[in-house]
PDB file of N, CA and C in Angstrom:
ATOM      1  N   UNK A   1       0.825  -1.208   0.000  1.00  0.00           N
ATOM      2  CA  UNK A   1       0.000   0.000   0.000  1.00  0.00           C
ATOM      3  C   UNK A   1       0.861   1.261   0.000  1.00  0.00           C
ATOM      4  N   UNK A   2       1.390   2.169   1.007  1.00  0.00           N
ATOM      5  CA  UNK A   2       1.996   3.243   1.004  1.00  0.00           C
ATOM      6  C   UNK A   2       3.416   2.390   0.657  1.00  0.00           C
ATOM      7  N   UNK A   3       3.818   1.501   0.574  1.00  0.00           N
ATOM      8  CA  UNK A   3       5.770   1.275   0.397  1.00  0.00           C
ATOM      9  C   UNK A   3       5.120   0.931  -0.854  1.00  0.00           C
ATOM     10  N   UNK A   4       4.724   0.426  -1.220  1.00  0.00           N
ATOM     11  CA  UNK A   4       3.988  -0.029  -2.826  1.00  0.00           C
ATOM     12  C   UNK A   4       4.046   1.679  -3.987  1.00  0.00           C
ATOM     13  N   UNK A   5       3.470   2.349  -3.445  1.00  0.00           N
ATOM     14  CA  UNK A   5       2.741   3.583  -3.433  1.00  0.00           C
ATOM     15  C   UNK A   5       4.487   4.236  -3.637  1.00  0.00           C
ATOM     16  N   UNK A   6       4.964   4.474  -2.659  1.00  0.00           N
ATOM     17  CA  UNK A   6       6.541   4.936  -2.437  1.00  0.00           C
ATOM     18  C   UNK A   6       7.385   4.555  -3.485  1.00  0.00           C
ATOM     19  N   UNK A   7       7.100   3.185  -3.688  1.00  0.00           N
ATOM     20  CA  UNK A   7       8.028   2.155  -4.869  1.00  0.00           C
ATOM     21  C   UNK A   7       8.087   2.635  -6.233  1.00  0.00           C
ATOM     22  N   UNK A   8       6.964   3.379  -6.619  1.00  0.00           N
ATOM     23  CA  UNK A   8       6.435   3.432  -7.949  1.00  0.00           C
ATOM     24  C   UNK A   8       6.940   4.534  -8.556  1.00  0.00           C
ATOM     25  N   UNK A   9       7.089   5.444  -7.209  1.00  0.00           N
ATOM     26  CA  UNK A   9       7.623   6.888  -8.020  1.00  0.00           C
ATOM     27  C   UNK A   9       8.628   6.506  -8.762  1.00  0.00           C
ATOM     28  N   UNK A  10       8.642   7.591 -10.148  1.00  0.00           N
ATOM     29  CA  UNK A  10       9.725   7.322 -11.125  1.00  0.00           C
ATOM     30  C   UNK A  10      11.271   7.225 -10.684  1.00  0.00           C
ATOM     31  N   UNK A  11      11.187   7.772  -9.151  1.00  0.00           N
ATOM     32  CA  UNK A  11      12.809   7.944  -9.033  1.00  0.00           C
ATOM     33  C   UNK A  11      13.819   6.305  -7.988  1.00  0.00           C
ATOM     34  N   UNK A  12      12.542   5.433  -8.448  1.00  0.00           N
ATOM     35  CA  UNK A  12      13.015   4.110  -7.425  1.00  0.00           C
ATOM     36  C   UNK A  12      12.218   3.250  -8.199  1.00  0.00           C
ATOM     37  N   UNK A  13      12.300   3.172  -9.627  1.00  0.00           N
ATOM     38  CA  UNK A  13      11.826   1.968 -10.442  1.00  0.00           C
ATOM     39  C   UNK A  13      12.754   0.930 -10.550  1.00  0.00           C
ATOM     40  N   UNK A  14      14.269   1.521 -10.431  1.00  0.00           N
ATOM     41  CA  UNK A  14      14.873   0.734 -10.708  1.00  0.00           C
ATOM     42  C   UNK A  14      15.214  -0.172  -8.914  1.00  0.00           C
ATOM     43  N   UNK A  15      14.870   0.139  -8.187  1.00  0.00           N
ATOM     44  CA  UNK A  15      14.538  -0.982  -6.796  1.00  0.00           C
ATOM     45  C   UNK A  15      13.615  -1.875  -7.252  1.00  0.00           C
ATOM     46  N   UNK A  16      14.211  -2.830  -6.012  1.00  0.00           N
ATOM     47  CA  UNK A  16      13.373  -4.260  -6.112  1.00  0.00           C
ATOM     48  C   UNK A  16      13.424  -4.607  -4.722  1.00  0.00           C
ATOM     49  N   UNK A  17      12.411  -4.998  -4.141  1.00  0.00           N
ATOM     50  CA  UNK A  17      12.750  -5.320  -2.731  1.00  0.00           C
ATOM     51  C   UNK A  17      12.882  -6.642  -3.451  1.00  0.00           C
ATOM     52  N   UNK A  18      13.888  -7.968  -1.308  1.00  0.00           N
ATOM     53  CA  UNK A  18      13.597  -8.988  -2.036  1.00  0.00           C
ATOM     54  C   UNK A  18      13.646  -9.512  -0.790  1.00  0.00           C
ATOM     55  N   UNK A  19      12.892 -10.340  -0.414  1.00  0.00           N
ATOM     56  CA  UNK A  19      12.546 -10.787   0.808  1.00  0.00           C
ATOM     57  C   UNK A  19      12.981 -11.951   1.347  1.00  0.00           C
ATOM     58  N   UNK A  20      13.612 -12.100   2.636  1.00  0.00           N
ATOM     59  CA  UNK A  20      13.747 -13.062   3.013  1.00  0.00           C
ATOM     60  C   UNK A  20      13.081 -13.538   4.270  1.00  0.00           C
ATOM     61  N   UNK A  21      13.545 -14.852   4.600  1.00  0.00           N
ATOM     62  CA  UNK A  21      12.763 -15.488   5.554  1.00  0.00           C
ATOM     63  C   UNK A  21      12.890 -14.969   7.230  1.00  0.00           C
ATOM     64  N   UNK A  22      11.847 -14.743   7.584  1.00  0.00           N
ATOM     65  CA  UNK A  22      11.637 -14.094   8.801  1.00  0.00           C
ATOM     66  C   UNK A  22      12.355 -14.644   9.943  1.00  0.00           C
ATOM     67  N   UNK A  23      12.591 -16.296  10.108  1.00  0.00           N
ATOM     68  CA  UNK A  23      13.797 -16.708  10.888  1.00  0.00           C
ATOM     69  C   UNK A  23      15.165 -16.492  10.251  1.00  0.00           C
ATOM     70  N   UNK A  24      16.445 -16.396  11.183  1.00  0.00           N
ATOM     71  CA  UNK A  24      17.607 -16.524  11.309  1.00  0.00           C
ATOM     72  C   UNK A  24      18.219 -17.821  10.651  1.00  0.00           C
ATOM     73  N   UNK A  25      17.336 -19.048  10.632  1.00  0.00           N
ATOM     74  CA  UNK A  25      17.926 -20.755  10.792  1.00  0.00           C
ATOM     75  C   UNK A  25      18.549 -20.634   9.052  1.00  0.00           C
ATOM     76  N   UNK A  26      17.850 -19.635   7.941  1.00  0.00           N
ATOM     77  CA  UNK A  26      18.580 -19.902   6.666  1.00  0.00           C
ATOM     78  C   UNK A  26      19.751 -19.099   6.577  1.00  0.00           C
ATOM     79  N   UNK A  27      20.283 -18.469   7.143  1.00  0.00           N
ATOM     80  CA  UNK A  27      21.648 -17.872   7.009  1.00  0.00           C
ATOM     81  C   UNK A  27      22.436 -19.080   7.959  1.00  0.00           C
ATOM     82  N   UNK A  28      22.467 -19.610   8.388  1.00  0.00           N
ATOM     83  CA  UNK A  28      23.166 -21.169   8.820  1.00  0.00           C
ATOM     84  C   UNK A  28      23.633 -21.834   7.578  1.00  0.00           C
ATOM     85  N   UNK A  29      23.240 -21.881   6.426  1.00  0.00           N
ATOM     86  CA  UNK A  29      23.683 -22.440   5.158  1.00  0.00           C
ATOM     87  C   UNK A  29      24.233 -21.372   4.418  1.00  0.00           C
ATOM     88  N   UNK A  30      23.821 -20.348   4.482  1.00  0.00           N
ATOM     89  CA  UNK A  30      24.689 -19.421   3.674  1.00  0.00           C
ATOM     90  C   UNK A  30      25.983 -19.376   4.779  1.00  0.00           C
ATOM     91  N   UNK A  31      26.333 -18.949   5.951  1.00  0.00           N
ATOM     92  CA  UNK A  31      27.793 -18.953   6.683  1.00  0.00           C
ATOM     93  C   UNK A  31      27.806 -20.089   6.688  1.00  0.00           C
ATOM     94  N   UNK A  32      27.712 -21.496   6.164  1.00  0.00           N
ATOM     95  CA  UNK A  32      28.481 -22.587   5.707  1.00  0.00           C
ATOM     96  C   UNK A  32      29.237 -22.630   4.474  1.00  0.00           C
ATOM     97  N   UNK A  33      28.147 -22.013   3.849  1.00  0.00           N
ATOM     98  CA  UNK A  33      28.933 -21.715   2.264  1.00  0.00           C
ATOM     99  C   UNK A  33      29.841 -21.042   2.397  1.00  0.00           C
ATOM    100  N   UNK A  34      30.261 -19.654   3.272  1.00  0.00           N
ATOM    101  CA  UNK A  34      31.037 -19.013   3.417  1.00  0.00           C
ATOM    102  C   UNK A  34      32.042 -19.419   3.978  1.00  0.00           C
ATOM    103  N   UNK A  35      32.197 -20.416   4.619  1.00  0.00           N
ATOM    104  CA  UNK A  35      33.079 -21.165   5.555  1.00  0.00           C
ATOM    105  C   UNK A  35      33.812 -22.187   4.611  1.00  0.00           C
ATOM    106  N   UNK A  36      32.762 -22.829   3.517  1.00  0.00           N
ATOM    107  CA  UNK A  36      33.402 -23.459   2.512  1.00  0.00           C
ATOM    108  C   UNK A  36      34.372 -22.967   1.634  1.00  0.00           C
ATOM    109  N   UNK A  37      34.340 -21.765   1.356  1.00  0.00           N
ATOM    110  CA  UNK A  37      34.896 -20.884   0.654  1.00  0.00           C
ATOM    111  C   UNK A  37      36.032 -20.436   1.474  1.00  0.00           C
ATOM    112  N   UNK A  38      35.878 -19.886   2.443  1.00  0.00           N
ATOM    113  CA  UNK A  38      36.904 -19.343   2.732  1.00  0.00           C
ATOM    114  C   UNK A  38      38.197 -20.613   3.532  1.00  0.00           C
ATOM    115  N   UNK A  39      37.871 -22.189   3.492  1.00  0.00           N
ATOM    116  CA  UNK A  39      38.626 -23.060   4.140  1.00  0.00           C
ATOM    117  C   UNK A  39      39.460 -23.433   2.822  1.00  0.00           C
ATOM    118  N   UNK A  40      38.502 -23.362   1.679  1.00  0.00           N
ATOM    119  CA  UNK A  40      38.727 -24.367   0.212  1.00  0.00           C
ATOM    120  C   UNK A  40      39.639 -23.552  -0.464  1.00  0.00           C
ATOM    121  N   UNK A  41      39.435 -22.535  -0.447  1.00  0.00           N
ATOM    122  CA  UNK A  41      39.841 -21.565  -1.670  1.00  0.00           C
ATOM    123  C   UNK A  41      40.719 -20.271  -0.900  1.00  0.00           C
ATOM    124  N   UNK A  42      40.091 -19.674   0.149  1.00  0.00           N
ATOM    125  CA  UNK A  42      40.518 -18.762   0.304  1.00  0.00           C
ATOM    126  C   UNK A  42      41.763 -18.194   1.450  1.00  0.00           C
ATOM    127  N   UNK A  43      41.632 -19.233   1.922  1.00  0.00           N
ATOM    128  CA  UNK A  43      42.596 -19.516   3.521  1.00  0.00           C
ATOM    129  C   UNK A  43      44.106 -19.457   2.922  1.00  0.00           C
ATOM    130  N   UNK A  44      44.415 -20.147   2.281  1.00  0.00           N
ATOM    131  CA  UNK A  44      45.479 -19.986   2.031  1.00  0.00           C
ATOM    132  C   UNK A  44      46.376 -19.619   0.739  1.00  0.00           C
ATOM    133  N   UNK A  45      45.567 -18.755   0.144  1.00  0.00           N
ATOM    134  CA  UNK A  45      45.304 -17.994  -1.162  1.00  0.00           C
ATOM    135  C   UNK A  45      46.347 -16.820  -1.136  1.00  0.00           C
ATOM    136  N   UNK A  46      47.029 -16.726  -2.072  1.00  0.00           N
ATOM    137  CA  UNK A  46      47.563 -15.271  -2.011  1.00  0.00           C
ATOM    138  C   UNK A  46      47.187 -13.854  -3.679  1.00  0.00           C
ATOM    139  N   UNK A  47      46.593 -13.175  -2.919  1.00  0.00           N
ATOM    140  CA  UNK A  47      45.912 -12.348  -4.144  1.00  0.00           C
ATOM    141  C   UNK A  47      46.754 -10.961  -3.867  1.00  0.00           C
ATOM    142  N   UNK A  48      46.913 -10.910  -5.052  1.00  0.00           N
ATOM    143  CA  UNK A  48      47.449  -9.102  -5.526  1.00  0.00           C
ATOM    144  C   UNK A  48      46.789  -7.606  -5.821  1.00  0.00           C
ATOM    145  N   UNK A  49      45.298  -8.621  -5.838  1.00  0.00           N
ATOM    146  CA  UNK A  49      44.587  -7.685  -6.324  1.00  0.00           C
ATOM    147  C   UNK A  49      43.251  -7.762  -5.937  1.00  0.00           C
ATOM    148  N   UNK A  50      42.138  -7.173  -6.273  1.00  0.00           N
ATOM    149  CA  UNK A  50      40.982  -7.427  -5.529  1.00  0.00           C
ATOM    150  C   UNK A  50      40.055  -8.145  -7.310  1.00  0.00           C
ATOM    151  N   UNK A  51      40.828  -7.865  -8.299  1.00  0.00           N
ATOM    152  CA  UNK A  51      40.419  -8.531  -9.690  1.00  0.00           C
ATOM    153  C   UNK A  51      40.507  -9.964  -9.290  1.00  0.00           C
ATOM    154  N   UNK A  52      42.186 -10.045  -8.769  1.00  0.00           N
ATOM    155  CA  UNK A  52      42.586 -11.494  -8.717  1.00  0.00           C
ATOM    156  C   UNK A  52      41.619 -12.252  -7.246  1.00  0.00           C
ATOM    157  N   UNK A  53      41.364 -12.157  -6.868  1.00  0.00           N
ATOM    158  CA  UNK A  53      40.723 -11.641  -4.874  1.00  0.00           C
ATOM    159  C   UNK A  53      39.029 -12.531  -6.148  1.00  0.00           C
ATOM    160  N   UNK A  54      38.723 -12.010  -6.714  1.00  0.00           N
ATOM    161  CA  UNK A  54      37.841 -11.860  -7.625  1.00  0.00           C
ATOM    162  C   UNK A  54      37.098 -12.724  -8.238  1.00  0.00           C
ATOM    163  N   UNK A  55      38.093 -12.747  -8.996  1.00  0.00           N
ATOM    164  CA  UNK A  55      38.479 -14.304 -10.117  1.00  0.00           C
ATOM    165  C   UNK A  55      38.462 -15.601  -9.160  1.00  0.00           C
ATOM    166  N   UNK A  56      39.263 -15.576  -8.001  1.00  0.00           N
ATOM    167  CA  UNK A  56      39.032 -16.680  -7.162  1.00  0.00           C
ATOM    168  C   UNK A  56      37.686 -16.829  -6.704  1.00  0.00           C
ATOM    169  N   UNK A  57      37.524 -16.603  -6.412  1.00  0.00           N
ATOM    170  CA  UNK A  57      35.791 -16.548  -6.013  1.00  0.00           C
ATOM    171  C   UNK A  57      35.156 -16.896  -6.876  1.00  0.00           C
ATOM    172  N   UNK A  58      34.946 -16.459  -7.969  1.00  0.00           N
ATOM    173  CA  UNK A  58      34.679 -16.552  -9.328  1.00  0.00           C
ATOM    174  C   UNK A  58      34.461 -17.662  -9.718  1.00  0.00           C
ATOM    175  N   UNK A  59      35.836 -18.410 -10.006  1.00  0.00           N
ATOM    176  CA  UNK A  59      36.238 -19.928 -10.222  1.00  0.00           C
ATOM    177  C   UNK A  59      35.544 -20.789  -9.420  1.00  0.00           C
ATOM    178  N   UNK A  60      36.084 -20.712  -7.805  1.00  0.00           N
ATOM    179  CA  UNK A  60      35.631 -21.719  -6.974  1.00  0.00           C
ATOM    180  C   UNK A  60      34.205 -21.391  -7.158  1.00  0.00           C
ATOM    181  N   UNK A  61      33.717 -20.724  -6.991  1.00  0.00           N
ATOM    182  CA  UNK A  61      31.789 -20.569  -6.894  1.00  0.00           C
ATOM    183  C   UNK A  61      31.081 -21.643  -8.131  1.00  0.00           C
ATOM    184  N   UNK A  62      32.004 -21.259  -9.419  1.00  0.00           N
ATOM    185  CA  UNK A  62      31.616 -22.073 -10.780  1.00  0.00           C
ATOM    186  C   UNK A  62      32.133 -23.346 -10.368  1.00  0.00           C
ATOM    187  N   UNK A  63      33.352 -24.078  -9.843  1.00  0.00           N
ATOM    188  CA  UNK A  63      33.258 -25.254  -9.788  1.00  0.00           C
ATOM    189  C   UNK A  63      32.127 -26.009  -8.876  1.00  0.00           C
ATOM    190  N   UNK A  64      31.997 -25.090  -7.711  1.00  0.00           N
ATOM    191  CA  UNK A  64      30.877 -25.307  -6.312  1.00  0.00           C
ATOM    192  C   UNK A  64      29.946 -25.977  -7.025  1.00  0.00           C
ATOM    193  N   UNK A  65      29.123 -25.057  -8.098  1.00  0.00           N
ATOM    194  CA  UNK A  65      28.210 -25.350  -8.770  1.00  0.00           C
ATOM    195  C   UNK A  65      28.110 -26.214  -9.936  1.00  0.00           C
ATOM    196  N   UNK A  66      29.108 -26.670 -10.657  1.00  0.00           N
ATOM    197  CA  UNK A  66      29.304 -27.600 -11.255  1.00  0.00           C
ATOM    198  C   UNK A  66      28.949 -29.224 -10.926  1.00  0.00           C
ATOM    199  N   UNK A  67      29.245 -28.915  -9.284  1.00  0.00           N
ATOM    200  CA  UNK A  67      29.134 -30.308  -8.623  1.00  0.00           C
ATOM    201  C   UNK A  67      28.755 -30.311  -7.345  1.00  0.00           C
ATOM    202  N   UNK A  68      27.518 -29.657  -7.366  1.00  0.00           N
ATOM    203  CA  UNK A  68      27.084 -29.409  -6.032  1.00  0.00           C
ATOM    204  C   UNK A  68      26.805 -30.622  -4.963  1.00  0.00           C
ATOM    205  N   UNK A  69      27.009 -30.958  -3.782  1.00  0.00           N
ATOM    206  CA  UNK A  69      26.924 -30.725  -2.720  1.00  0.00           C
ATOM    207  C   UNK A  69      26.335 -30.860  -1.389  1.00  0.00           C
ATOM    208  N   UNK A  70      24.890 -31.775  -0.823  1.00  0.00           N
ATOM    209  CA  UNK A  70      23.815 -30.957  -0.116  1.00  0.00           C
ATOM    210  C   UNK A  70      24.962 -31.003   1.660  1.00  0.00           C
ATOM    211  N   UNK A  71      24.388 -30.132   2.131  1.00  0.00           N
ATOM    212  CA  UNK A  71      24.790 -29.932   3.349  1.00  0.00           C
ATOM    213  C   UNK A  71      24.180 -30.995   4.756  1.00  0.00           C
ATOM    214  N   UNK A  72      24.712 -31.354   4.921  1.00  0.00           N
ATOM    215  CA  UNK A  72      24.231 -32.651   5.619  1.00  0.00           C
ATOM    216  C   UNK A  72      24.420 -32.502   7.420  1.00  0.00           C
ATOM    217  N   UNK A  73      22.864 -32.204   8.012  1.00  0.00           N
ATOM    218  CA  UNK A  73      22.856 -31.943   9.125  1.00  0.00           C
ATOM    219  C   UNK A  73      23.257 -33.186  10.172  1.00  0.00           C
ATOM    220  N   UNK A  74      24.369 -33.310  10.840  1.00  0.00           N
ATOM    221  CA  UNK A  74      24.804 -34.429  11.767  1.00  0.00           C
ATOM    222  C   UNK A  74      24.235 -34.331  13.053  1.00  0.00           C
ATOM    223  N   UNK A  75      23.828 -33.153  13.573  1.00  0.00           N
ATOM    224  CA  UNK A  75      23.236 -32.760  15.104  1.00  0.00           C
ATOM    225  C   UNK A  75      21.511 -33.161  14.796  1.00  0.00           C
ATOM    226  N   UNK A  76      21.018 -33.979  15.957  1.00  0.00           N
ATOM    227  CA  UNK A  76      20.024 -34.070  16.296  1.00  0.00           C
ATOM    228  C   UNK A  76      18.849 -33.141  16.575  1.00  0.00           C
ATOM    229  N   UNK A  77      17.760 -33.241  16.806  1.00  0.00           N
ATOM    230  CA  UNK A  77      16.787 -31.797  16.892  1.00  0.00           C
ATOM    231  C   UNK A  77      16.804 -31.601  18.404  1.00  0.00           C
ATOM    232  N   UNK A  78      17.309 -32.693  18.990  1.00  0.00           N
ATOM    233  CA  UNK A  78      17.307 -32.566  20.700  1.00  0.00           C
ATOM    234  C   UNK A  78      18.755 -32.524  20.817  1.00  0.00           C
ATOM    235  N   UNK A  79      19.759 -32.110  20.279  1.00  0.00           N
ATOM    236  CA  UNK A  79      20.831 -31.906  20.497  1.00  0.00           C
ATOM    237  C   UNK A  79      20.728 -30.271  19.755  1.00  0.00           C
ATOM    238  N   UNK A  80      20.234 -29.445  18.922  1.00  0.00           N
ATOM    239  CA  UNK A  80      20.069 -28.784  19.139  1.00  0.00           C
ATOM    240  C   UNK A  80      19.446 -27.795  20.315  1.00  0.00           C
ATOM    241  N   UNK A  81      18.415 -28.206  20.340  1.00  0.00           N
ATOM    242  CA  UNK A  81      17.552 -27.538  21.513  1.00  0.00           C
ATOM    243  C   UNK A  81      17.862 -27.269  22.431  1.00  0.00           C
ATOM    244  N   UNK A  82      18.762 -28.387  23.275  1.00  0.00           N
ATOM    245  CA  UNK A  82      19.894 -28.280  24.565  1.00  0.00           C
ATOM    246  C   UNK A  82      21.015 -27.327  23.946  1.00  0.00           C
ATOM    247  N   UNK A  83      21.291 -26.901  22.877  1.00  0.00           N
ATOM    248  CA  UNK A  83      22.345 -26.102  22.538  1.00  0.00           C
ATOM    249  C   UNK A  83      21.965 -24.625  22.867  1.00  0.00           C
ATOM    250  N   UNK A  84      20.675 -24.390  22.320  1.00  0.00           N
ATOM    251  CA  UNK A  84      20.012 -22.997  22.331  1.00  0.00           C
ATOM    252  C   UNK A  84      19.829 -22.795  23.919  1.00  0.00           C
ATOM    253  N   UNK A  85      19.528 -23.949  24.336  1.00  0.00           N
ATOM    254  CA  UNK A  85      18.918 -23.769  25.750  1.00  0.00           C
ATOM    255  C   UNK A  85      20.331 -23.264  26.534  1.00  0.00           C
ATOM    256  N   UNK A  86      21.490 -24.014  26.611  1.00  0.00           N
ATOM    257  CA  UNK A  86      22.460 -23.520  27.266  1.00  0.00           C
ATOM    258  C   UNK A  86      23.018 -22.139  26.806  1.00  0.00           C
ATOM    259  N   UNK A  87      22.757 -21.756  25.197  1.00  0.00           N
ATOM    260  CA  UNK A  87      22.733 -20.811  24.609  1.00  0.00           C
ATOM    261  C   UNK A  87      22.507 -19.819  25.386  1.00  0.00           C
ATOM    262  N   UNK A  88      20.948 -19.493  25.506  1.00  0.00           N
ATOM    263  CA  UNK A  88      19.738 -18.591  26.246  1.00  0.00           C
ATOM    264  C   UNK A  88      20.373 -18.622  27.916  1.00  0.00           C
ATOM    265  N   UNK A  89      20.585 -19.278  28.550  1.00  0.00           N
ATOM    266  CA  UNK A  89      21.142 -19.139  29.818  1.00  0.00           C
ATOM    267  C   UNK A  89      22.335 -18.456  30.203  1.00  0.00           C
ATOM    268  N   UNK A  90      23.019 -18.627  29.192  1.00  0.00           N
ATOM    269  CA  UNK A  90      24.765 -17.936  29.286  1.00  0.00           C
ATOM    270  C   UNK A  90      24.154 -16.375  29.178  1.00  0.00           C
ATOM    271  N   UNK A  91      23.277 -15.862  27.943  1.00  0.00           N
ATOM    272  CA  UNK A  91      22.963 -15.392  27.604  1.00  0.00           C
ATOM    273  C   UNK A  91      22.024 -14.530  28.721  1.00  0.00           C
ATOM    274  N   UNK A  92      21.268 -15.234  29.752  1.00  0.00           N
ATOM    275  CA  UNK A  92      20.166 -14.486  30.871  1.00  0.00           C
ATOM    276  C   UNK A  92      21.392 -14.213  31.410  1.00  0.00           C
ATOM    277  N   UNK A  93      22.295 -14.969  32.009  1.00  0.00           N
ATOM    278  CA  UNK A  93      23.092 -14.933  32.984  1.00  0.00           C
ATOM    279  C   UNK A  93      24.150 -13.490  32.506  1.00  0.00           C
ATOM    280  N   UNK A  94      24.775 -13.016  31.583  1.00  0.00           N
ATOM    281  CA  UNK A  94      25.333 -12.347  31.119  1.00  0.00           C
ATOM    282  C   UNK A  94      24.133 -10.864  31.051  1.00  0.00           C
ATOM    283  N   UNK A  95      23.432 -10.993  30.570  1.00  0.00           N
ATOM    284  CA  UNK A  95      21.899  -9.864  30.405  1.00  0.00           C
ATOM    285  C   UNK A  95      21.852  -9.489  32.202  1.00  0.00           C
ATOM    286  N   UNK A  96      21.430 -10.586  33.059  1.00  0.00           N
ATOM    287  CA  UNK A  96      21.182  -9.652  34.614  1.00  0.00           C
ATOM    288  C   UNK A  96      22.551  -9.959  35.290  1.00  0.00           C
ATOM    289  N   UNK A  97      23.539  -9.507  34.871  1.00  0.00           N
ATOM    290  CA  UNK A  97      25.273  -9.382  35.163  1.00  0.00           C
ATOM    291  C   UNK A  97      25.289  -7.536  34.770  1.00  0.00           C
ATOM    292  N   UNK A  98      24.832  -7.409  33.877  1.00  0.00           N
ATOM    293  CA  UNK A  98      24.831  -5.911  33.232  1.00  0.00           C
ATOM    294  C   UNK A  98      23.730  -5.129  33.563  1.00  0.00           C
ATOM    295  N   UNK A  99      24.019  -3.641  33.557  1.00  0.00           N
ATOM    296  CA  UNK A  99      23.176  -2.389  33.327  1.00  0.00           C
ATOM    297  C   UNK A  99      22.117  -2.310  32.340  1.00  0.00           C
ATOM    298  N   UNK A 100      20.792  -3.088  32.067  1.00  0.00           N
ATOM    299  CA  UNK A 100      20.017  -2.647  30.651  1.00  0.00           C
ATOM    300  C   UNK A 100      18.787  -2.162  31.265  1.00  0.00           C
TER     301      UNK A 100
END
């Protein structure tokens, strides 16, 4: 309605919103991918340039995808849960330790 309305003016046609998912749990696969990348390719890489910096990325991303991959969850759903849970406690415990 009004962001719709906002969107249209001629001077933001070229925007696109693009939406993602309202939980946190899908960026867990994207900082895996990133972790893949930066263990596979980039860790021990030496670049001159941010072209060359570039091109690596580049490459490895096209082979990634050449022969993809699925990410294969080893932790349990109750081995999570106890994770968050000790998570959330460190977390209270640290929160009424401080001034908020």
């Amino acid at each position: 309605p009004e962001i719709t309305k906002w969107l249209a003016h001629k001077d933001r046609r070229r925007w696109h919103l693009h939406f993602t998912p309202t939980s946190s749990s899908w960026l867990n696969l994207v900082e895996r991918w990133f972790k893949e990348l930066t263990e596979k390719r980039l860790l021990r890489g030496r670049f001159t340039s941010v072209a060359e910096l570039t091109a690596a990325i580049t490459d490895w991303a096209g082979h990634w995808n050449s022969d993809p991959k699925p990410f294969i969850w080893k932790a349990t759903a109750e081995e999570i849960i106890a994770k968050v849970r000790r998570g959330r406690a460190t977390l209270n415990q640290i929160n009424s330790q401080t001034d908020h």
